[in-house]
PDB file of N, CA and C in Angstrom:
ATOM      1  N   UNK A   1      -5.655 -20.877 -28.679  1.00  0.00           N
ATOM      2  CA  UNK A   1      -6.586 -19.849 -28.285  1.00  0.00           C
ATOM      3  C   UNK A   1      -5.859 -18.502 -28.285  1.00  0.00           C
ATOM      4  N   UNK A   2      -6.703 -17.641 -28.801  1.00  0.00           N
ATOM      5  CA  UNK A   2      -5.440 -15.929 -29.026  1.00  0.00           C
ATOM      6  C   UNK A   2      -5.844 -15.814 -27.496  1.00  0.00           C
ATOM      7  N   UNK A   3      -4.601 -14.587 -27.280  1.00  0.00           N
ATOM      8  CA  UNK A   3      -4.499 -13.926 -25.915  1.00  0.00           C
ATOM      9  C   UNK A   3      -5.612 -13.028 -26.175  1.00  0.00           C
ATOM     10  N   UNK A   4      -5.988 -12.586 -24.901  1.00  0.00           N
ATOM     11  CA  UNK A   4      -7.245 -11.313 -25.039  1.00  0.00           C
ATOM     12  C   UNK A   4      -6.536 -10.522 -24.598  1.00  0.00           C
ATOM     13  N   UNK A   5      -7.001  -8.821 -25.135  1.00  0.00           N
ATOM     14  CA  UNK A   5      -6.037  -8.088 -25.046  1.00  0.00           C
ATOM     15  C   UNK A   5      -6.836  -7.528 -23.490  1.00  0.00           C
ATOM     16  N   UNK A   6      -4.923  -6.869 -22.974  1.00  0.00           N
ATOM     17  CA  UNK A   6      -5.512  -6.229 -21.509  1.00  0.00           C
ATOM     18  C   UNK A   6      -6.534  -5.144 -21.320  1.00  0.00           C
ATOM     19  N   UNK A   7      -7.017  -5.487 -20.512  1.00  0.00           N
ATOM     20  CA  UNK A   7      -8.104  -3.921 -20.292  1.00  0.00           C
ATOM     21  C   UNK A   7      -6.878  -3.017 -19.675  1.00  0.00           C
ATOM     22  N   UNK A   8      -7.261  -1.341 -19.349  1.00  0.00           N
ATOM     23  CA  UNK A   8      -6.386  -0.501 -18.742  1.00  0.00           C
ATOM     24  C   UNK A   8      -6.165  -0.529 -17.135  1.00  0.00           C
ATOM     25  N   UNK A   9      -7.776  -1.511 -16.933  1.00  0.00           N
ATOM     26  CA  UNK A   9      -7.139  -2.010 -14.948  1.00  0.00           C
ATOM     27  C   UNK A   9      -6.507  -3.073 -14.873  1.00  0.00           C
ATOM     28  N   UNK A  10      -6.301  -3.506 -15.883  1.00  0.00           N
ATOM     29  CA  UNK A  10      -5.184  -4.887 -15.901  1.00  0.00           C
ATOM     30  C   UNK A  10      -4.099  -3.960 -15.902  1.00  0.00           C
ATOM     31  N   UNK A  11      -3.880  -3.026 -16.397  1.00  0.00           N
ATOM     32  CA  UNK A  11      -2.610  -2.669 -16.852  1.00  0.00           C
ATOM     33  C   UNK A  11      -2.027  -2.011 -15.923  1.00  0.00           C
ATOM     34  N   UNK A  12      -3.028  -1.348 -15.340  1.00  0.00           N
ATOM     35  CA  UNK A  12      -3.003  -0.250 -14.406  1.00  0.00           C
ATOM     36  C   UNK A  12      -2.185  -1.173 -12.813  1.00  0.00           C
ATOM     37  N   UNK A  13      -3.232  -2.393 -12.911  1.00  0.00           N
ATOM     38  CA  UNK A  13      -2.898  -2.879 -11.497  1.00  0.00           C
ATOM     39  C   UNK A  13      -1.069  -3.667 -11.928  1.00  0.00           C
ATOM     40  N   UNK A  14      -1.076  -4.313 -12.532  1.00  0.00           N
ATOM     41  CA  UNK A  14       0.089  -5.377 -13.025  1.00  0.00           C
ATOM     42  C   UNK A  14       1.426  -4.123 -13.335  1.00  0.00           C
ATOM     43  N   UNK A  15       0.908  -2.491 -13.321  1.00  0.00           N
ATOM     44  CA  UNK A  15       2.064  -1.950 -12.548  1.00  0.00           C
ATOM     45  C   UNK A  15       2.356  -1.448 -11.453  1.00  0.00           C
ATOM     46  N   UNK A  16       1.028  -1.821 -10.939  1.00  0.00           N
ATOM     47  CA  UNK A  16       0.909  -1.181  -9.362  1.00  0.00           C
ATOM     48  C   UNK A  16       1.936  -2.633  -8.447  1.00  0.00           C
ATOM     49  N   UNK A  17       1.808  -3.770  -9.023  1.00  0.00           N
ATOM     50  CA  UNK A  17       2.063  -4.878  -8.407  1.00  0.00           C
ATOM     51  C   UNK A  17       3.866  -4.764  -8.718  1.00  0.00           C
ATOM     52  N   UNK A  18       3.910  -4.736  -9.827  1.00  0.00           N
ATOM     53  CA  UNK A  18       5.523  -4.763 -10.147  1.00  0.00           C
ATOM     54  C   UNK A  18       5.813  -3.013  -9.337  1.00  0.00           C
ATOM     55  N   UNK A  19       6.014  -2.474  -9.023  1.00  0.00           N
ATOM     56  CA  UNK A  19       6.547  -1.370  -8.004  1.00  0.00           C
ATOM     57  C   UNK A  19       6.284  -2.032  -6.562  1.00  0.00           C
ATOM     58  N   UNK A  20       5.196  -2.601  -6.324  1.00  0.00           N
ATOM     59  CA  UNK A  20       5.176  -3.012  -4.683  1.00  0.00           C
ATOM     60  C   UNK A  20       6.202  -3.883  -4.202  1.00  0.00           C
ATOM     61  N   UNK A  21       6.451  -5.265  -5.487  1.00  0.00           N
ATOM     62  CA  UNK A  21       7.376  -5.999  -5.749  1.00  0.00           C
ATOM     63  C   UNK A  21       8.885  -5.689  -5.212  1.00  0.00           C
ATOM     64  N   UNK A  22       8.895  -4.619  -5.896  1.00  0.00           N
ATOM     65  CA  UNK A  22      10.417  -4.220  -5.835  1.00  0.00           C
ATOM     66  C   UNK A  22      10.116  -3.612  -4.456  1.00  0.00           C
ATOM     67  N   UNK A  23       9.345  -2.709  -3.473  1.00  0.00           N
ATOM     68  CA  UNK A  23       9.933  -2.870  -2.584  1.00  0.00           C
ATOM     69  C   UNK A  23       9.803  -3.614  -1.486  1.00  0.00           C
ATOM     70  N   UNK A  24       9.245  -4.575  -1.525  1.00  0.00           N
ATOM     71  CA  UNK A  24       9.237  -6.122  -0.354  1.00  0.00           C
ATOM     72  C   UNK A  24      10.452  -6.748  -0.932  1.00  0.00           C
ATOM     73  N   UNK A  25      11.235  -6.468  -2.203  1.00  0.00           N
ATOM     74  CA  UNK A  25      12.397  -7.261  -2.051  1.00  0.00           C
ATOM     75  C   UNK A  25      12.934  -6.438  -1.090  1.00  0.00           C
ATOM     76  N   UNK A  26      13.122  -5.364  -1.616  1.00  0.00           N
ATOM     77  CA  UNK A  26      14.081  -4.356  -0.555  1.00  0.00           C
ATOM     78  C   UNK A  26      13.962  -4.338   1.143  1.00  0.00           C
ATOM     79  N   UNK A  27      12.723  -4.459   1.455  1.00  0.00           N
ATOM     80  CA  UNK A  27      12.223  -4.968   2.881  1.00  0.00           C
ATOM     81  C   UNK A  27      12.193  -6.630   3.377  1.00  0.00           C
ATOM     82  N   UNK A  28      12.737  -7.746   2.249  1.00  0.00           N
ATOM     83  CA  UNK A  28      12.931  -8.546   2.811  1.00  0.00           C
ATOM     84  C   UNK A  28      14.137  -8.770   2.481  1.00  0.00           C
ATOM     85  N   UNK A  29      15.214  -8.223   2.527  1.00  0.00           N
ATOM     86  CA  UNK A  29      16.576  -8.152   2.220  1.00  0.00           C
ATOM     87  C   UNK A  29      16.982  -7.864   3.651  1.00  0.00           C
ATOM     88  N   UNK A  30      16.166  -6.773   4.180  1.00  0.00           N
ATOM     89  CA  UNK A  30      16.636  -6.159   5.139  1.00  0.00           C
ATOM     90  C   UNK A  30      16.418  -6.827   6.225  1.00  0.00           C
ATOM     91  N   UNK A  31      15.125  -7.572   6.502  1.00  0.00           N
ATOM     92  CA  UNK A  31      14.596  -8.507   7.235  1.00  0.00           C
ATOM     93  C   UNK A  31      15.947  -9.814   7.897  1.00  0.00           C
ATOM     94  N   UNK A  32      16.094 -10.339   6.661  1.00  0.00           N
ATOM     95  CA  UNK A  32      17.366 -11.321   6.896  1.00  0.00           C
ATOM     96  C   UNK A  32      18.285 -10.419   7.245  1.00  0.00           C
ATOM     97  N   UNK A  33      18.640  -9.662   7.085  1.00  0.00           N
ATOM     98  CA  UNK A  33      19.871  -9.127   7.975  1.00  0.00           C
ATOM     99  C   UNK A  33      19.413  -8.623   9.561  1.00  0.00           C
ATOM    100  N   UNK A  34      18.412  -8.383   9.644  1.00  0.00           N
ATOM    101  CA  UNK A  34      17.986  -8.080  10.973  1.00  0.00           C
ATOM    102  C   UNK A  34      18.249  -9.345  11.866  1.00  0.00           C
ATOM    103  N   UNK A  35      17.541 -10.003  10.963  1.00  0.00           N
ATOM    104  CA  UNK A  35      17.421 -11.409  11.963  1.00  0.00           C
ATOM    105  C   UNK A  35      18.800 -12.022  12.193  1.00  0.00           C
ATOM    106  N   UNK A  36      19.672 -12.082  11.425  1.00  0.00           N
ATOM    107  CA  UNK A  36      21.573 -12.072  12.076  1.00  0.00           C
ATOM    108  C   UNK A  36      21.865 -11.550  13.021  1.00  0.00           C
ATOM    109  N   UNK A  37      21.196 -10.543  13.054  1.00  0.00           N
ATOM    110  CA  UNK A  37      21.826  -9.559  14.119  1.00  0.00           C
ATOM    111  C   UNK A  37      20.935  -9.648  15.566  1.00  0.00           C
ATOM    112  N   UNK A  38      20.145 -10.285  15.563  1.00  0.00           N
ATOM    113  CA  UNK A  38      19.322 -10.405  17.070  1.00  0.00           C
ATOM    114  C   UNK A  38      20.340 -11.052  17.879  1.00  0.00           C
ATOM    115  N   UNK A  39      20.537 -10.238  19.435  1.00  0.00           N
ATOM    116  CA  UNK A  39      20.914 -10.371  20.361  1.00  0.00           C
ATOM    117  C   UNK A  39      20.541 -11.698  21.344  1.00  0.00           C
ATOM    118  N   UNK A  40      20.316 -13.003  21.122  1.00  0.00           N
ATOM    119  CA  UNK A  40      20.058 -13.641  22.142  1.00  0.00           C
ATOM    120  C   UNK A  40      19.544 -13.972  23.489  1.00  0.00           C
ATOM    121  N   UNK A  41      21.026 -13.182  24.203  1.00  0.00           N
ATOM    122  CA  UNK A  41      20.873 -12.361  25.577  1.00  0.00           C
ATOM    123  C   UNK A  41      20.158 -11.624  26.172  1.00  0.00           C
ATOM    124  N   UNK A  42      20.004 -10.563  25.020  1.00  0.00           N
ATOM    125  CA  UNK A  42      18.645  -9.310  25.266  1.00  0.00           C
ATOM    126  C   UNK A  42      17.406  -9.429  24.832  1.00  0.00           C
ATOM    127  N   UNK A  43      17.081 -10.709  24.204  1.00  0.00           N
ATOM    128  CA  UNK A  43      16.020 -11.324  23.529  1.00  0.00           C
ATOM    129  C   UNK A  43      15.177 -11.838  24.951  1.00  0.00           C
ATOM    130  N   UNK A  44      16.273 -13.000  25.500  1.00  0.00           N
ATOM    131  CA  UNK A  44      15.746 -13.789  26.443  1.00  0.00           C
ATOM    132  C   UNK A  44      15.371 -12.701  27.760  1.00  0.00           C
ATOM    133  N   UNK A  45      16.624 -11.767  27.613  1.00  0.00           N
ATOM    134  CA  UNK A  45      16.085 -10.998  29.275  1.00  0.00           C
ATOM    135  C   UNK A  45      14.287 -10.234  29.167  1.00  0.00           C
ATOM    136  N   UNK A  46      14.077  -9.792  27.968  1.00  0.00           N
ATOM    137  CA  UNK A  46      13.027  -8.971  27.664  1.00  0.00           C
ATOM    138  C   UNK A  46      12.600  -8.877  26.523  1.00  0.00           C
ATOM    139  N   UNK A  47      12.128 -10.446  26.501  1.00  0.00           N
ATOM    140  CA  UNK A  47      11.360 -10.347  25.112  1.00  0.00           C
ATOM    141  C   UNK A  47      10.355 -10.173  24.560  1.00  0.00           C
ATOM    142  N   UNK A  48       9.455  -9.533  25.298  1.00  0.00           N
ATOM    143  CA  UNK A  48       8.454  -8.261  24.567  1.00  0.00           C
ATOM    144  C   UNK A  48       9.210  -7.208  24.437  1.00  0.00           C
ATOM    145  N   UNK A  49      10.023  -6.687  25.330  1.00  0.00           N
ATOM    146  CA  UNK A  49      10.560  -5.173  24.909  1.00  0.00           C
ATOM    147  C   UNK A  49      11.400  -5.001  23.716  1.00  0.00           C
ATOM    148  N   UNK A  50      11.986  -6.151  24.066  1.00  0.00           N
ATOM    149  CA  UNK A  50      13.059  -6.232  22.810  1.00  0.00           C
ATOM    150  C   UNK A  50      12.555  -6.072  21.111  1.00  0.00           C
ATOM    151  N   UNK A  51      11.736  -7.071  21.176  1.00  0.00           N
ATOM    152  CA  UNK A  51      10.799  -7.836  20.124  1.00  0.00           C
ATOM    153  C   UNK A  51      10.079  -6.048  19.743  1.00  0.00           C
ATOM    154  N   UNK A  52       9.369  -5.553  20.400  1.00  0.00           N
ATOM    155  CA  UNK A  52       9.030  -4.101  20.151  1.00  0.00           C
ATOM    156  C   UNK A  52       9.884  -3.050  19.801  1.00  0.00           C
ATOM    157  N   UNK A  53      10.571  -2.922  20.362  1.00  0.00           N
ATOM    158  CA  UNK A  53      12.254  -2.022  20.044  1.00  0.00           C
ATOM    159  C   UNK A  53      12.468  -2.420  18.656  1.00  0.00           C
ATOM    160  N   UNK A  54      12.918  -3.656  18.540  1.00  0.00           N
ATOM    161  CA  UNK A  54      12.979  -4.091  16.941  1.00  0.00           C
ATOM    162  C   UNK A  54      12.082  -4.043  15.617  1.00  0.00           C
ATOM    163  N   UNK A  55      11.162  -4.203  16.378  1.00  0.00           N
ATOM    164  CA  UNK A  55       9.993  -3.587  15.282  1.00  0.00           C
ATOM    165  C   UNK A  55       9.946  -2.673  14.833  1.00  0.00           C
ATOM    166  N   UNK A  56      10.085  -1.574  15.839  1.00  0.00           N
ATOM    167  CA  UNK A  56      10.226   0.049  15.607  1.00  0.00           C
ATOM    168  C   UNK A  56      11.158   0.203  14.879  1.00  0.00           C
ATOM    169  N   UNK A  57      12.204  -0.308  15.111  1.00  0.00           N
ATOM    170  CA  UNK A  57      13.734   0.461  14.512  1.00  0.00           C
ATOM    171  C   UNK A  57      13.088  -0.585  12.923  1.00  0.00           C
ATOM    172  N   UNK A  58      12.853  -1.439  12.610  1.00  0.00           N
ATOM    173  CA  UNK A  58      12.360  -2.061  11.805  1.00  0.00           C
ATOM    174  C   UNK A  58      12.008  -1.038  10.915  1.00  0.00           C
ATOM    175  N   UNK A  59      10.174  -0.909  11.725  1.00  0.00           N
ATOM    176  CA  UNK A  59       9.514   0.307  10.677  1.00  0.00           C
ATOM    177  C   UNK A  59      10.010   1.614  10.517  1.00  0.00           C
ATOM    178  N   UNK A  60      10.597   2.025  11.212  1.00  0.00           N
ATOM    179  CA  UNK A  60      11.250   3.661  11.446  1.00  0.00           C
ATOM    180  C   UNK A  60      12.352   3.477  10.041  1.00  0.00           C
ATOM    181  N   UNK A  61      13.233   2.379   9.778  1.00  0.00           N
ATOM    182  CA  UNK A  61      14.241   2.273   8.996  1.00  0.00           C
ATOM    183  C   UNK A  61      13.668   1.884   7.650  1.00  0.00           C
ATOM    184  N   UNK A  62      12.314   1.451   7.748  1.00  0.00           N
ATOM    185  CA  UNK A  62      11.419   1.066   6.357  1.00  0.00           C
ATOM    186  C   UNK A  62      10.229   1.637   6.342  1.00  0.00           C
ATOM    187  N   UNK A  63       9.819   3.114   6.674  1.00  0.00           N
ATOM    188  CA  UNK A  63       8.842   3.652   6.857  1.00  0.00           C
ATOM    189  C   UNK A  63       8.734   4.243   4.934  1.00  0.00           C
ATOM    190  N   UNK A  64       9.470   5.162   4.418  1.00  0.00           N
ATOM    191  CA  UNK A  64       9.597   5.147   3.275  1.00  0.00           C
ATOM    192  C   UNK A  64       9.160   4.349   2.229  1.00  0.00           C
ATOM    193  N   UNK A  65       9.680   3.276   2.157  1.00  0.00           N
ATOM    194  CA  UNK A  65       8.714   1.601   2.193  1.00  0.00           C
ATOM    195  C   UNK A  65       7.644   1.836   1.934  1.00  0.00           C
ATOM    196  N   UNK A  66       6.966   1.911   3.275  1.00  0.00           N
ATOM    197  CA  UNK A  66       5.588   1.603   3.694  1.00  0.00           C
ATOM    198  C   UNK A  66       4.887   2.740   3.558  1.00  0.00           C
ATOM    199  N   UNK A  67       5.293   4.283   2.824  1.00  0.00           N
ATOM    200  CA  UNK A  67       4.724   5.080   2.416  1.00  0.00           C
ATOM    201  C   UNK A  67       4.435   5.139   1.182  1.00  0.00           C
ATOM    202  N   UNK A  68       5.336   4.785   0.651  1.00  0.00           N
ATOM    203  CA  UNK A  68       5.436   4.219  -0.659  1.00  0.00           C
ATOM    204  C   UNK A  68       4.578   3.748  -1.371  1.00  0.00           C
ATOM    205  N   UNK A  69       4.640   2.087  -0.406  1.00  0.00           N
ATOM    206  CA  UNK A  69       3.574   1.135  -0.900  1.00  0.00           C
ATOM    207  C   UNK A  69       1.618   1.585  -0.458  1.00  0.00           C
ATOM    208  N   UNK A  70       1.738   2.238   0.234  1.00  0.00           N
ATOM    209  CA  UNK A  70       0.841   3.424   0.567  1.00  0.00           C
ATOM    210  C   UNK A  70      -0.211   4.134  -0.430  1.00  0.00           C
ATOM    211  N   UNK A  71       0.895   5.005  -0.973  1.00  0.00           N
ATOM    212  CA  UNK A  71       0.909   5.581  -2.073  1.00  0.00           C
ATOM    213  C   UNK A  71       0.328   5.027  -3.493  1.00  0.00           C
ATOM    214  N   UNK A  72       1.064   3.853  -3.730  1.00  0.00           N
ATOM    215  CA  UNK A  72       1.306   3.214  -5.266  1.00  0.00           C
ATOM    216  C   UNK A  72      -0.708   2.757  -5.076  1.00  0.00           C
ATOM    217  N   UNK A  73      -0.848   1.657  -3.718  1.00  0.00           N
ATOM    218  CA  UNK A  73      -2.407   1.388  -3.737  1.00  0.00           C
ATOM    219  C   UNK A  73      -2.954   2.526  -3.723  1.00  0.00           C
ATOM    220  N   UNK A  74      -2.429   3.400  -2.720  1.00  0.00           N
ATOM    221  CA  UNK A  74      -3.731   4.710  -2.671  1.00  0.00           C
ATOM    222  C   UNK A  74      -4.314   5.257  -4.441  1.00  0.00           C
ATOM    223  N   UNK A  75      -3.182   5.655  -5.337  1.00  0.00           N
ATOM    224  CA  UNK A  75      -3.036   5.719  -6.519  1.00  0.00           C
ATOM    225  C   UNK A  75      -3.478   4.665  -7.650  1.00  0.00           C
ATOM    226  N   UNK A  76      -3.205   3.625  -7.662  1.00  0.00           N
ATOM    227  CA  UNK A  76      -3.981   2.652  -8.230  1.00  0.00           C
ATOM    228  C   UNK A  76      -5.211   2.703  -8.168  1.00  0.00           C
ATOM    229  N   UNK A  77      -5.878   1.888  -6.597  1.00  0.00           N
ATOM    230  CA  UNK A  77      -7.663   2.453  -6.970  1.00  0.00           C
ATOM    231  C   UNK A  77      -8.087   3.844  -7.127  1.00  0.00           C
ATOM    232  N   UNK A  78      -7.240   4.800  -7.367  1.00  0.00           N
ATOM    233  CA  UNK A  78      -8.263   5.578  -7.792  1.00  0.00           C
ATOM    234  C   UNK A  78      -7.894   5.690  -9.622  1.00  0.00           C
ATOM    235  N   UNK A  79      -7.022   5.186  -9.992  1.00  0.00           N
ATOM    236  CA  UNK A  79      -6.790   4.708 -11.485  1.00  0.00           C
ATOM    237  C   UNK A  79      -7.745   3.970 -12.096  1.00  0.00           C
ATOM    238  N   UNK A  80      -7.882   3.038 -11.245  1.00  0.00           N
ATOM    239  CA  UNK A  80      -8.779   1.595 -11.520  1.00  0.00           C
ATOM    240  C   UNK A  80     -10.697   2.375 -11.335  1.00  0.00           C
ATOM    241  N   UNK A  81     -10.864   3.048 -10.500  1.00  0.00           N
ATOM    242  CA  UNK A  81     -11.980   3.603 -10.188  1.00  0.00           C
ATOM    243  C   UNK A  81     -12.321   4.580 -11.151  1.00  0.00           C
ATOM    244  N   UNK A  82     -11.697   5.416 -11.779  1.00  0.00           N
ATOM    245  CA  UNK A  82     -11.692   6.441 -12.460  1.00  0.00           C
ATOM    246  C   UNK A  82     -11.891   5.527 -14.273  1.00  0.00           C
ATOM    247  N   UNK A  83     -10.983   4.724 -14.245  1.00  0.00           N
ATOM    248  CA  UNK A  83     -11.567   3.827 -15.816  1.00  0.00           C
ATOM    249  C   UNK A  83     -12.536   3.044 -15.680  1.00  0.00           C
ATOM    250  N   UNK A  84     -12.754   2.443 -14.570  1.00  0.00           N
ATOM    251  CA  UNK A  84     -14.151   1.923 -14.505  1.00  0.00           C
ATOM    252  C   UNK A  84     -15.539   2.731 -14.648  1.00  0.00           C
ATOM    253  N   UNK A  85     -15.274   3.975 -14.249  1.00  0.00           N
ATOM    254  CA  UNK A  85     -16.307   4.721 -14.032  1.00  0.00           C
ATOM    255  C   UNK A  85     -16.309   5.873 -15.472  1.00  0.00           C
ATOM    256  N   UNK A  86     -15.124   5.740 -16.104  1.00  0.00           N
ATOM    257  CA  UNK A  86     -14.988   6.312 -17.380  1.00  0.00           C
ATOM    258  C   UNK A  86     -14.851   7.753 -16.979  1.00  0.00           C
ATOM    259  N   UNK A  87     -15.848   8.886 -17.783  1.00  0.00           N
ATOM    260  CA  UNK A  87     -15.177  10.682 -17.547  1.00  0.00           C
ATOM    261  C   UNK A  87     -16.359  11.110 -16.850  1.00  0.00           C
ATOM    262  N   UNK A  88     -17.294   9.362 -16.192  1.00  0.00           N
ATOM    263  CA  UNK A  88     -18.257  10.189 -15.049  1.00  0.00           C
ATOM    264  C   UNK A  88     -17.345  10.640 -13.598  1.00  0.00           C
ATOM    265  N   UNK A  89     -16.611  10.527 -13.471  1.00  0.00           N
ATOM    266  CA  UNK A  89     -15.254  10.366 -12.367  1.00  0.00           C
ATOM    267  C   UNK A  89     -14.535  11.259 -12.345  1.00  0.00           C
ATOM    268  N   UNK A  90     -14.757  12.422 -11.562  1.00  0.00           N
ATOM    269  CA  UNK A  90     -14.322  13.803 -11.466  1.00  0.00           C
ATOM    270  C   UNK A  90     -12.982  13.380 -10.061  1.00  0.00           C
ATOM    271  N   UNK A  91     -12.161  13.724 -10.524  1.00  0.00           N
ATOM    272  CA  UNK A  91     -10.780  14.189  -9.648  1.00  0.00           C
ATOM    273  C   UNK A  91     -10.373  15.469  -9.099  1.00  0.00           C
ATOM    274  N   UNK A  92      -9.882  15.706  -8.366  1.00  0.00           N
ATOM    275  CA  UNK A  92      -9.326  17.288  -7.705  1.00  0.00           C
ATOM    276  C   UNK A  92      -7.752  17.010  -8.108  1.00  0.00           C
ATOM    277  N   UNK A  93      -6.670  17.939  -7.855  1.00  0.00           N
ATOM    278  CA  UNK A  93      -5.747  17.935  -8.247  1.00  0.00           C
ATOM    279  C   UNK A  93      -4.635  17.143  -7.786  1.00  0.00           C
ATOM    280  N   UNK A  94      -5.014  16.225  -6.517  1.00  0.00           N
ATOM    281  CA  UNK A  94      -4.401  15.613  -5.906  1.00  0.00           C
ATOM    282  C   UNK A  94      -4.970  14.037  -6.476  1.00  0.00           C
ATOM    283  N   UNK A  95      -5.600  14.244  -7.240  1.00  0.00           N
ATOM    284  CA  UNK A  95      -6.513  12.694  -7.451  1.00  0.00           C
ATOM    285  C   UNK A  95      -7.215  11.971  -6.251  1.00  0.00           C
ATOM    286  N   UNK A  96      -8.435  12.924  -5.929  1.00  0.00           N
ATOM    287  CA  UNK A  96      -8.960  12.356  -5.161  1.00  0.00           C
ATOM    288  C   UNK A  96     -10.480  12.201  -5.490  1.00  0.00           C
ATOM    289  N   UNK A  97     -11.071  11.426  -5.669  1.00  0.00           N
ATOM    290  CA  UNK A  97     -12.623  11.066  -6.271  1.00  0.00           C
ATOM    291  C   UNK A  97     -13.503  12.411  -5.906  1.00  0.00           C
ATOM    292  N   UNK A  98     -13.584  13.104  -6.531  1.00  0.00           N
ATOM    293  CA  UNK A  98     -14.845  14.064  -5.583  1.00  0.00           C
ATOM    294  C   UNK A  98     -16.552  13.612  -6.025  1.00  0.00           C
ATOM    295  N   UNK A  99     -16.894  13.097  -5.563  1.00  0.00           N
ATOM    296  CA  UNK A  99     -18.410  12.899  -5.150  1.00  0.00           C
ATOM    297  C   UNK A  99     -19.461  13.345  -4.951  1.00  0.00           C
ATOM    298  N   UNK A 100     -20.583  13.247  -5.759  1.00  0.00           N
ATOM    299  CA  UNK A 100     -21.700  14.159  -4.965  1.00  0.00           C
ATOM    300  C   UNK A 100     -22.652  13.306  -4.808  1.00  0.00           C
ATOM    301  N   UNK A 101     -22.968  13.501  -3.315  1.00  0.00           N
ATOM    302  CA  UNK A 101     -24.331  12.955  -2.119  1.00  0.00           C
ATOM    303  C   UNK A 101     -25.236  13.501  -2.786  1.00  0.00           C
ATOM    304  N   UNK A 102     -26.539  12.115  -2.837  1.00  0.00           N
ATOM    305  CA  UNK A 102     -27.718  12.539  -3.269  1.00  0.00           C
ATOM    306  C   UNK A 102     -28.651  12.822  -2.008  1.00  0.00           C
ATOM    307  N   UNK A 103     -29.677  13.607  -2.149  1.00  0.00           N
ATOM    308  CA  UNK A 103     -29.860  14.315  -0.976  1.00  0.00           C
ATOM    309  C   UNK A 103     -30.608  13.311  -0.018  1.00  0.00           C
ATOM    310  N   UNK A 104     -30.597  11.808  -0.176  1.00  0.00           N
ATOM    311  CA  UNK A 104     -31.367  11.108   0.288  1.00  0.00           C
ATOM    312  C   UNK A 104     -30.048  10.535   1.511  1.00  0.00           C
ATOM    313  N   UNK A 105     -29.111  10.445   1.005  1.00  0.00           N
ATOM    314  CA  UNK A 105     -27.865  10.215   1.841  1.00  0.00           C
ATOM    315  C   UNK A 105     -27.447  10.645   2.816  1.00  0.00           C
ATOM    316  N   UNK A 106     -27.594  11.973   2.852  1.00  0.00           N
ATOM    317  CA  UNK A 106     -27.436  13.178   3.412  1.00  0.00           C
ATOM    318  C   UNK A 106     -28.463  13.354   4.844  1.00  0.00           C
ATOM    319  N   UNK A 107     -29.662  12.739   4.613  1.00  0.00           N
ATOM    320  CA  UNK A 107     -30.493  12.529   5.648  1.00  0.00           C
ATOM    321  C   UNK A 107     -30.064  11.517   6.749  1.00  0.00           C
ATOM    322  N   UNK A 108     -30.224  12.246   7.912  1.00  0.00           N
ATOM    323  CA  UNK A 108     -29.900  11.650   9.550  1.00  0.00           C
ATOM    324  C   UNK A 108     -30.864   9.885   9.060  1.00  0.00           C
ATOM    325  N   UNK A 109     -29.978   8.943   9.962  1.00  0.00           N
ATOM    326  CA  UNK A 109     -30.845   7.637   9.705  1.00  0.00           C
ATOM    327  C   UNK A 109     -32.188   7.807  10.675  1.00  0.00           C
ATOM    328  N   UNK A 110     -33.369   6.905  10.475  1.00  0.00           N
ATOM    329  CA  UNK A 110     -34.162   7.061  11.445  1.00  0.00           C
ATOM    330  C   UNK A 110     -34.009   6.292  12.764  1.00  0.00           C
TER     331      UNK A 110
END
């Protein structure tokens, strides 16, 4: 059976996926080393506080990360939205869908 060729939201997403990829390796690299390093002692004395403390320093040290990966989806659907919808799909300069309400929308519900 031949391959079918990709559409451009195949293409679009399958590089949105390989960038997210790379950084959950990078965030689960870091993960295992965290977890070496948990304190026991300070686990057992206060382990909600602790467990929270670690989280933070967690996300605070992988926030970049998680802006990132943010980013790449925020950017994708509107890739994927914009070829689906073809050159009816008006963007602003930041790539953001701009839209226009039909005036039926716009009306208070009853």
């Amino acid at each position: 059976m031949p391959e079918q060729k990709k559409t451009n939201e195949q293409e679009i997403l399958e590089q949105a996926i390989l960038e997210q990829e790379k950084l959950e390796e990078k965030v689960e690299e870091s993960a295992d080393k965290i977890l070496k390093m948990i304190n026991l002692d300070d686990l057992l004395k206060d382990p909600s506080g602790y467990i929270a403390n670690l989280a933070k320093q967690y996300y605070l040290h992988h926030k970049p990360e998680v802006m990132k990966a943010i980013e790449i989806g925020d950017k994708t659907a509107k890739k994927i939205i914009k070829e689906i919808n073809g050159k009816k799909t008006k963007m602003d300069e930041e790539g953001n869908i701009l839209t226009k309400q039909k005036s039926e929308d716009r009306k208070p519900p009853k």
